[in-house]
N, C-alpha and C. Protein backbone atom coordinates (compact mmCIF):
# COMPACT_ATOMS: atom_id res chain seq x y z
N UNK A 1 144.31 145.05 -11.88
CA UNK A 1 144.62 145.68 -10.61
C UNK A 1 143.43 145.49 -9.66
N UNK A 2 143.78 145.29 -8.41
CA UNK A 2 142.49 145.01 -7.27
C UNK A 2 142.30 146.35 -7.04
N UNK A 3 140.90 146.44 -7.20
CA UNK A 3 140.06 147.50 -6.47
C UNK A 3 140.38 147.70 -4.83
N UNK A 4 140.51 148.71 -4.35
CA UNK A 4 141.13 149.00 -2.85
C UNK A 4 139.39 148.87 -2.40
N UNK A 5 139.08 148.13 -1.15
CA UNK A 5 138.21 148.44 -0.09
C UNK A 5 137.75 149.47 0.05
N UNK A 6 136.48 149.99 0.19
CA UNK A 6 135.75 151.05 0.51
C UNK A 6 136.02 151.72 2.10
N UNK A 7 135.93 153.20 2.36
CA UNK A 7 136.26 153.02 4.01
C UNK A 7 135.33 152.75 4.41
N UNK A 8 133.88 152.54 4.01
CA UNK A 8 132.47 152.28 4.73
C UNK A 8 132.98 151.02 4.83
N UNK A 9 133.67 149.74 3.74
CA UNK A 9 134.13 148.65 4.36
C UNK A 9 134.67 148.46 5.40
N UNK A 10 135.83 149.32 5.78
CA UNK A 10 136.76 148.96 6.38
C UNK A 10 136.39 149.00 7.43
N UNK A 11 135.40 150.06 7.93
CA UNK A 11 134.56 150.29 9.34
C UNK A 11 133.72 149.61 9.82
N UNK A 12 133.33 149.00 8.71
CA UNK A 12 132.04 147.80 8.96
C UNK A 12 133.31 146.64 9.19
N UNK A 13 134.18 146.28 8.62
CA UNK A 13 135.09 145.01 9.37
C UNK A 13 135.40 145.37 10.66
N UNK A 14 135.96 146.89 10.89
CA UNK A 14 136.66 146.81 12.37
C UNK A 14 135.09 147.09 13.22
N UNK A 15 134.38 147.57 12.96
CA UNK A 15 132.92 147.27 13.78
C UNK A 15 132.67 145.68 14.48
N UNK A 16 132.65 145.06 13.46
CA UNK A 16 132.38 143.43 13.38
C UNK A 16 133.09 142.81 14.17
N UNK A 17 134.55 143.45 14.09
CA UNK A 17 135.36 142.50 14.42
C UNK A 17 135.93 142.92 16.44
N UNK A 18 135.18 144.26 16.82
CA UNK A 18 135.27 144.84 17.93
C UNK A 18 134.65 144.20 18.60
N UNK A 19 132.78 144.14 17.86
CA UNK A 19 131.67 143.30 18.75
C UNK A 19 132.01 141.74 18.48
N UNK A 20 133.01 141.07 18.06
CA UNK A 20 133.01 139.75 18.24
C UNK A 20 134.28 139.93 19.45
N UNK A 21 135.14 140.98 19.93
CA UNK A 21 135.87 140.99 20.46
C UNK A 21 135.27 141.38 21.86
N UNK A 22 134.05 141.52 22.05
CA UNK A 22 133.43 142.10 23.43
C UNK A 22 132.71 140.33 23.42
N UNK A 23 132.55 140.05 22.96
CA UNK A 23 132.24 138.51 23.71
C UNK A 23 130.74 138.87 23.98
N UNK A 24 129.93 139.39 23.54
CA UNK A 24 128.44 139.53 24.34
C UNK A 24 128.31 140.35 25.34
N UNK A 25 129.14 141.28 25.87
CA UNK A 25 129.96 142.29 26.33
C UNK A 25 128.74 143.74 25.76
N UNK A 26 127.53 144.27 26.43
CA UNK A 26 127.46 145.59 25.83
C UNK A 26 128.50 146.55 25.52
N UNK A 27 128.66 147.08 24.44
CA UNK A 27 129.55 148.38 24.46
C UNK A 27 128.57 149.46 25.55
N UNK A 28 129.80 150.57 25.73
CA UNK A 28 129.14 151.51 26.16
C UNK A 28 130.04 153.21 25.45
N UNK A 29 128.94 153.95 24.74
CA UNK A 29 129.63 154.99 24.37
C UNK A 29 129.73 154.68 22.95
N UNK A 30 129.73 153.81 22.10
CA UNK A 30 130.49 153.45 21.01
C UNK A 30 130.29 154.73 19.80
N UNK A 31 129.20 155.55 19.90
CA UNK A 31 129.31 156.87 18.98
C UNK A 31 130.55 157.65 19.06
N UNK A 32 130.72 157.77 20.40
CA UNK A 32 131.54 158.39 20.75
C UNK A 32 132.93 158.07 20.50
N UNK A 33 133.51 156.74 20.67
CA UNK A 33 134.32 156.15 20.74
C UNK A 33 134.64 155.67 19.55
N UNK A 34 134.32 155.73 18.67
CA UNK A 34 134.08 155.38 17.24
C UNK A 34 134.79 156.85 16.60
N UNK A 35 133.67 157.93 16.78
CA UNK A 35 134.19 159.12 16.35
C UNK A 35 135.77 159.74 16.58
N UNK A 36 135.61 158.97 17.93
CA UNK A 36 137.46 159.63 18.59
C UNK A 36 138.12 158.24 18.37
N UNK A 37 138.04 157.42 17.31
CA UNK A 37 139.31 156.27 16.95
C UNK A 37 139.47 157.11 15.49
N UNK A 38 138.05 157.36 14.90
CA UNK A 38 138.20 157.94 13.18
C UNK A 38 138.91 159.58 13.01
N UNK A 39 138.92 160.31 14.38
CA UNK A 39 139.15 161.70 14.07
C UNK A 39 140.21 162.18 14.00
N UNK A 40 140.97 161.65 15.21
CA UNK A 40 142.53 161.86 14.78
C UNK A 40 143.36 161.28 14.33
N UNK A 41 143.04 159.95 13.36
CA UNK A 41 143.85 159.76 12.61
C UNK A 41 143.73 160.60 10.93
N UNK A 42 141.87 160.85 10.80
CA UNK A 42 141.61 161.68 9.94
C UNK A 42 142.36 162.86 9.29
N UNK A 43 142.56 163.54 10.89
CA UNK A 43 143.43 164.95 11.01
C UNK A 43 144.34 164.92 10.32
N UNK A 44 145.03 163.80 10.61
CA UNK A 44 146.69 163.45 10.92
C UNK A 44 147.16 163.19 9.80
N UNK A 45 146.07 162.34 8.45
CA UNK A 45 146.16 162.03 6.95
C UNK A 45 146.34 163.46 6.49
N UNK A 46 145.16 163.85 7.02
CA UNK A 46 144.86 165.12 5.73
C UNK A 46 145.84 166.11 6.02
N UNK A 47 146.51 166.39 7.07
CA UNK A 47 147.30 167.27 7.29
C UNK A 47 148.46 166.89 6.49
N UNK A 48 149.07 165.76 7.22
CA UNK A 48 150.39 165.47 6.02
C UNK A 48 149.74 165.49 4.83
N UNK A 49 148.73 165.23 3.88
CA UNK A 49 148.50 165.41 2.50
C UNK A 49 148.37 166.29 1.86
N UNK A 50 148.59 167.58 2.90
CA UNK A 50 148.13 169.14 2.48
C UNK A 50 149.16 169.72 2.85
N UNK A 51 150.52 168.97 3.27
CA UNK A 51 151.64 169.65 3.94
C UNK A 51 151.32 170.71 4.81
N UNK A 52 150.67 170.37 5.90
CA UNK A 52 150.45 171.06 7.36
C UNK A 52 149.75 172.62 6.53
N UNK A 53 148.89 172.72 5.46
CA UNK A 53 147.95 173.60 5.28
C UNK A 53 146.95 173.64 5.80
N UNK A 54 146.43 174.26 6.83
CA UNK A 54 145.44 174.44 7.60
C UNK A 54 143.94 174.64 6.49
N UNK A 55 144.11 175.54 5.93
CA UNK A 55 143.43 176.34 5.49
C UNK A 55 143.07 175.34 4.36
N UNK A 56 143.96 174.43 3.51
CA UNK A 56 143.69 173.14 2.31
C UNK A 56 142.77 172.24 3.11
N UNK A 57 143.35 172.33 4.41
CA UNK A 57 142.88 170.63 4.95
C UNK A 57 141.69 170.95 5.34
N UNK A 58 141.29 172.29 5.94
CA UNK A 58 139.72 172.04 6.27
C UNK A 58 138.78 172.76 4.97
N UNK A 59 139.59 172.71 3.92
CA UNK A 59 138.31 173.10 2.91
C UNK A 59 138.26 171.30 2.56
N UNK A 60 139.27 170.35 2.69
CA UNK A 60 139.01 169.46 2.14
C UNK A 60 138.61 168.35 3.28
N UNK A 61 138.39 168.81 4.24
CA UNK A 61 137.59 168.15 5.45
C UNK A 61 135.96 168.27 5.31
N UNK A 62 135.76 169.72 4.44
CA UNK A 62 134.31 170.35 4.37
C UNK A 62 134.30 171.17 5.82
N UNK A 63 135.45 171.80 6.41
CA UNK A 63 134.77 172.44 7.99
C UNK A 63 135.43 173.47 7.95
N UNK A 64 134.63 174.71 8.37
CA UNK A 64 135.69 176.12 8.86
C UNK A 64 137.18 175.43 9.19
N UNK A 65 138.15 176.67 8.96
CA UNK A 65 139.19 176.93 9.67
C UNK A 65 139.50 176.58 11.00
N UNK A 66 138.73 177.40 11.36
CA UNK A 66 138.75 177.35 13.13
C UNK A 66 137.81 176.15 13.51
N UNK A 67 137.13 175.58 13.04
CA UNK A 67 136.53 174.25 14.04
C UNK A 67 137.75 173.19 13.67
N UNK A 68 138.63 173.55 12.48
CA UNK A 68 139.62 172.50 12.14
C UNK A 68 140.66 172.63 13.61
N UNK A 69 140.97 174.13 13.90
CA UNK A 69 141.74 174.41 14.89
C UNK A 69 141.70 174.09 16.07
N UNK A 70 140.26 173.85 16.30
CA UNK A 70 140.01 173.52 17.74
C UNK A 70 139.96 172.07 17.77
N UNK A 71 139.78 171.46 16.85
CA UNK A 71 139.66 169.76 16.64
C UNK A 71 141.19 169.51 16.96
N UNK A 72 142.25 170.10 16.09
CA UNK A 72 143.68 170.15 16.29
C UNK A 72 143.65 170.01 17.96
N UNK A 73 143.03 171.13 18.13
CA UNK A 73 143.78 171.12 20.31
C UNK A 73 143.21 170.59 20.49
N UNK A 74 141.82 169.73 20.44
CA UNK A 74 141.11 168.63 21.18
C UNK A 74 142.03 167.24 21.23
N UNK A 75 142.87 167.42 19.82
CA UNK A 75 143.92 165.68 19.64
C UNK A 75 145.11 165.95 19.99
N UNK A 76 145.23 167.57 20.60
CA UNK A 76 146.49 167.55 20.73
C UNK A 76 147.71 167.88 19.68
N UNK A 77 146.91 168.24 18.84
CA UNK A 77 147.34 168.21 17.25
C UNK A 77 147.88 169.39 16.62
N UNK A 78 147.93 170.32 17.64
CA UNK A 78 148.01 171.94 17.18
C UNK A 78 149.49 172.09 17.14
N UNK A 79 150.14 172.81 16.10
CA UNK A 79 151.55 173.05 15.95
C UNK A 79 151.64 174.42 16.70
């Protein structure tokens, strides 16, 4: 059976493959922009994997409750 890719891989390909897509192009922001491509899809896993348990998903995020909640309304994400 093939070993699945690491996500530190997978970030280092779509990294690579962003700055070959800027052409010599400075980024601008990319902490930022990086963090808000990885966060709400993050949410969005762990929630369906915890069947919309708030309380599962941010012990298994590692974050309070409520910073999970407010991350929710930052993506829009809040039921």
């Amino acid at each position: 059976m093939k070993r699945p890719r690491s996500l530190e891989a997978c970030v280092r390909e779509s990294l690579e493959k962003y700055f070959e897509d800027l052409r010599g192009t400075d980024p601008h922001d990319l902490h930022a922009m990086v963090l808000q491509a990885v966060e709400r899809p993050m949410l969005e896993v762990v929630l369906e994997r915890t069947d919309g348990n708030q309380s599962k998903a941010a012990e298994w995020l590692g974050i309070n409750r409520n910073t999970l909640r407010r991350k929710l309304q930052e993506h829009k994400l809040a039921r």
